[in-house]
Protein backbone atom coordinates (compact mmCIF):
# COMPACT_ATOMS: atom_id res chain seq x y z
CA UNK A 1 58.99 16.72 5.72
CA UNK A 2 59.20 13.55 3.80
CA UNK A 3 62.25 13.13 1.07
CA UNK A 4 61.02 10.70 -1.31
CA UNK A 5 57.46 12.27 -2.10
CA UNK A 6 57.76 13.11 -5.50
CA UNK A 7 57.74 17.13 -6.11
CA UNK A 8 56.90 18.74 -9.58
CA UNK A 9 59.53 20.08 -12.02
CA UNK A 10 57.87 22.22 -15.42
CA UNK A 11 60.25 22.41 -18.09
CA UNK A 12 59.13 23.99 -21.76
CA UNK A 13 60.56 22.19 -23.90
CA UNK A 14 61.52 24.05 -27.03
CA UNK A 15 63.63 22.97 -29.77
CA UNK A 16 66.69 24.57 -28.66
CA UNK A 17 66.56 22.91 -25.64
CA UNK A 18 66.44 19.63 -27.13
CA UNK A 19 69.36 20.49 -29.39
CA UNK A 20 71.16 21.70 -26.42
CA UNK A 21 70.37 18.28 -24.30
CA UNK A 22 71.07 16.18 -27.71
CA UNK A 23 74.76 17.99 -27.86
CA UNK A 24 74.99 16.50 -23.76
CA UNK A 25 74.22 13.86 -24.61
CA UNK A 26 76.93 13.07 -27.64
CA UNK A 27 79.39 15.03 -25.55
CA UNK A 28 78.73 12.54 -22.60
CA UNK A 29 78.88 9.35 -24.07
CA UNK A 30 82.14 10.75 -26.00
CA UNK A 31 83.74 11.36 -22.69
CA UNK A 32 82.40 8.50 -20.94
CA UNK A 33 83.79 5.86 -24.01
CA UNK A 34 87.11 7.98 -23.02
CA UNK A 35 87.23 7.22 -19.47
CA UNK A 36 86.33 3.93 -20.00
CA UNK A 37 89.73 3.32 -22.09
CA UNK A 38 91.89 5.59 -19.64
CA UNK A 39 90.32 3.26 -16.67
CA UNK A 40 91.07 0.01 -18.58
CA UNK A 41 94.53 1.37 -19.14
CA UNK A 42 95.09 2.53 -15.33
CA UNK A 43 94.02 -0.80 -14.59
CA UNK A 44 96.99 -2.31 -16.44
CA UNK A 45 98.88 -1.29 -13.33
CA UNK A 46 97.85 -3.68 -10.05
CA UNK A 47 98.67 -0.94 -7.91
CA UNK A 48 96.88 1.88 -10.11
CA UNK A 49 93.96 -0.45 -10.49
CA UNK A 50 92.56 1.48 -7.52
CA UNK A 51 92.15 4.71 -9.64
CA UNK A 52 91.27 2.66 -12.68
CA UNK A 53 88.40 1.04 -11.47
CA UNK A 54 86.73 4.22 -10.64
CA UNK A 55 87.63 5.79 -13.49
CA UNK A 56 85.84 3.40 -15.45
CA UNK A 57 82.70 3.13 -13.18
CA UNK A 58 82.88 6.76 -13.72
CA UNK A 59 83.14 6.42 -17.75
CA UNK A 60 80.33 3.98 -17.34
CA UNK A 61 77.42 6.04 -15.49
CA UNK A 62 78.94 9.04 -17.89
CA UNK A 63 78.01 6.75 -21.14
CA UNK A 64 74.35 6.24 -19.44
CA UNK A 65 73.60 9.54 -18.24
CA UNK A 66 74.23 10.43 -22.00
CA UNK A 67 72.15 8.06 -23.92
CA UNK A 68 69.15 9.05 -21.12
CA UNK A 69 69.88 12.60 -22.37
CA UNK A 70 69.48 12.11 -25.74
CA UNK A 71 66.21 9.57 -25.02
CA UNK A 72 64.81 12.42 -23.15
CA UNK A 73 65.38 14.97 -25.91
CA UNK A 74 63.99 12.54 -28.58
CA UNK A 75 61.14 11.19 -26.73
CA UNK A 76 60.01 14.62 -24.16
CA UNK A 77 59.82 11.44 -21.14
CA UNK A 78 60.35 12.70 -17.76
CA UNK A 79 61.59 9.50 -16.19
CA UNK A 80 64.12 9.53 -18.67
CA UNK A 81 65.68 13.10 -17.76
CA UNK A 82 65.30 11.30 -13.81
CA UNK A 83 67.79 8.34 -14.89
CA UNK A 84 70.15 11.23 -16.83
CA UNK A 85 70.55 12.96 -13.73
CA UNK A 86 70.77 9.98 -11.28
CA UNK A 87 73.47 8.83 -13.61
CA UNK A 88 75.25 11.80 -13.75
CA UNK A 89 75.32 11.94 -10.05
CA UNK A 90 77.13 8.38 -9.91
CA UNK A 91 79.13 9.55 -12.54
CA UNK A 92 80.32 12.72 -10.31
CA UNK A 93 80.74 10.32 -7.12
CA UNK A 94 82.89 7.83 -9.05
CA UNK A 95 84.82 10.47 -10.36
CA UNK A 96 85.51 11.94 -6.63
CA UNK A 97 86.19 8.93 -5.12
CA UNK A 98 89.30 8.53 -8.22
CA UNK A 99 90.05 12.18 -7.41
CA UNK A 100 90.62 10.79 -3.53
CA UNK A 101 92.52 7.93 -4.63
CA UNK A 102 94.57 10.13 -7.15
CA UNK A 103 95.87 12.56 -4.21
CA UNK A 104 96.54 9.93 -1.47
CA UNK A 105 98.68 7.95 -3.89
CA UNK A 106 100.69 11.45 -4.59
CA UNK A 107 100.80 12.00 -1.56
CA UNK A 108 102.48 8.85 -0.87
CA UNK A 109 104.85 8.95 -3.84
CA UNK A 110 106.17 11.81 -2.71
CA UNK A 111 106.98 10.63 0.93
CA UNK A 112 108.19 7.50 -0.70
CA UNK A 113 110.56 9.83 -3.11
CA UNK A 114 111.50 12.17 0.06
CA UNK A 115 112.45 9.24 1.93
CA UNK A 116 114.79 7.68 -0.76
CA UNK A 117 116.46 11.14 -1.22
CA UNK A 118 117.16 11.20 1.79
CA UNK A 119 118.23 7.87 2.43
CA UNK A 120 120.45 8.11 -0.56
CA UNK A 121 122.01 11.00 0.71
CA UNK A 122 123.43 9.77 3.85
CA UNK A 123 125.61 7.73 1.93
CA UNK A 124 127.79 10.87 0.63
């Protein structure tokens, strides 16, 4: 069974539908301009760069995935609604790879806190 041979999808496209994928796509691009600033803003950070530059890749594919939305609700082109998805898919790695980063640097904070309690405390 060969992955890449192309496989047929049928969608009707009504008008509620393409009201429903316009509304993705505004709500998209809003959060993706979003994620973009809090990534920039992470960034500040040298240390927290390492969740900011995900977060921003993230923000990025977000913003893309949106305006393919709303080309593929305007225009009824299939390749566009491809590219939406395949963008939202980066967009949803990005954001787990940040969601990795996020927990092992909490997890480290709070060894790093446990271990100056503690150290602190032997002084009493």
């Amino acid at each position: 069974m060969d992955l890449n041979q192309p496989k047929s999808i049928t969608i009707n496209s009504t008008e509620m539908l393409k009201k429903q994928m316009k509304f993705i796509a505004i709500m998209q691009q809003i959060y993706g301009v979003i994620m973009i600033i809090i990534g920039a803003l992470s960034c500040l950070g040298i240390i927290s760069a390492i969740i900011g530059i995900p977060v921003i890749l993230a923000g990025v594919k977000l913003f893309k995935s949106g305006s393919t939305f709303g080309m593929a609700a305007n225009f009824d082109n299939e390749r566009n609604l491809v590219e939406a998805i395949e963008n939202l898919h980066g967009y949803w790695k990005f954001t787990l790879i940040a969601f990795i980063c996020s927990i092992l640097f909490f997890i480290i904070y709070m060894i790093l806190i446990v271990a100056l309690i503690s150290s602190i405390g032997g002084h009493y």
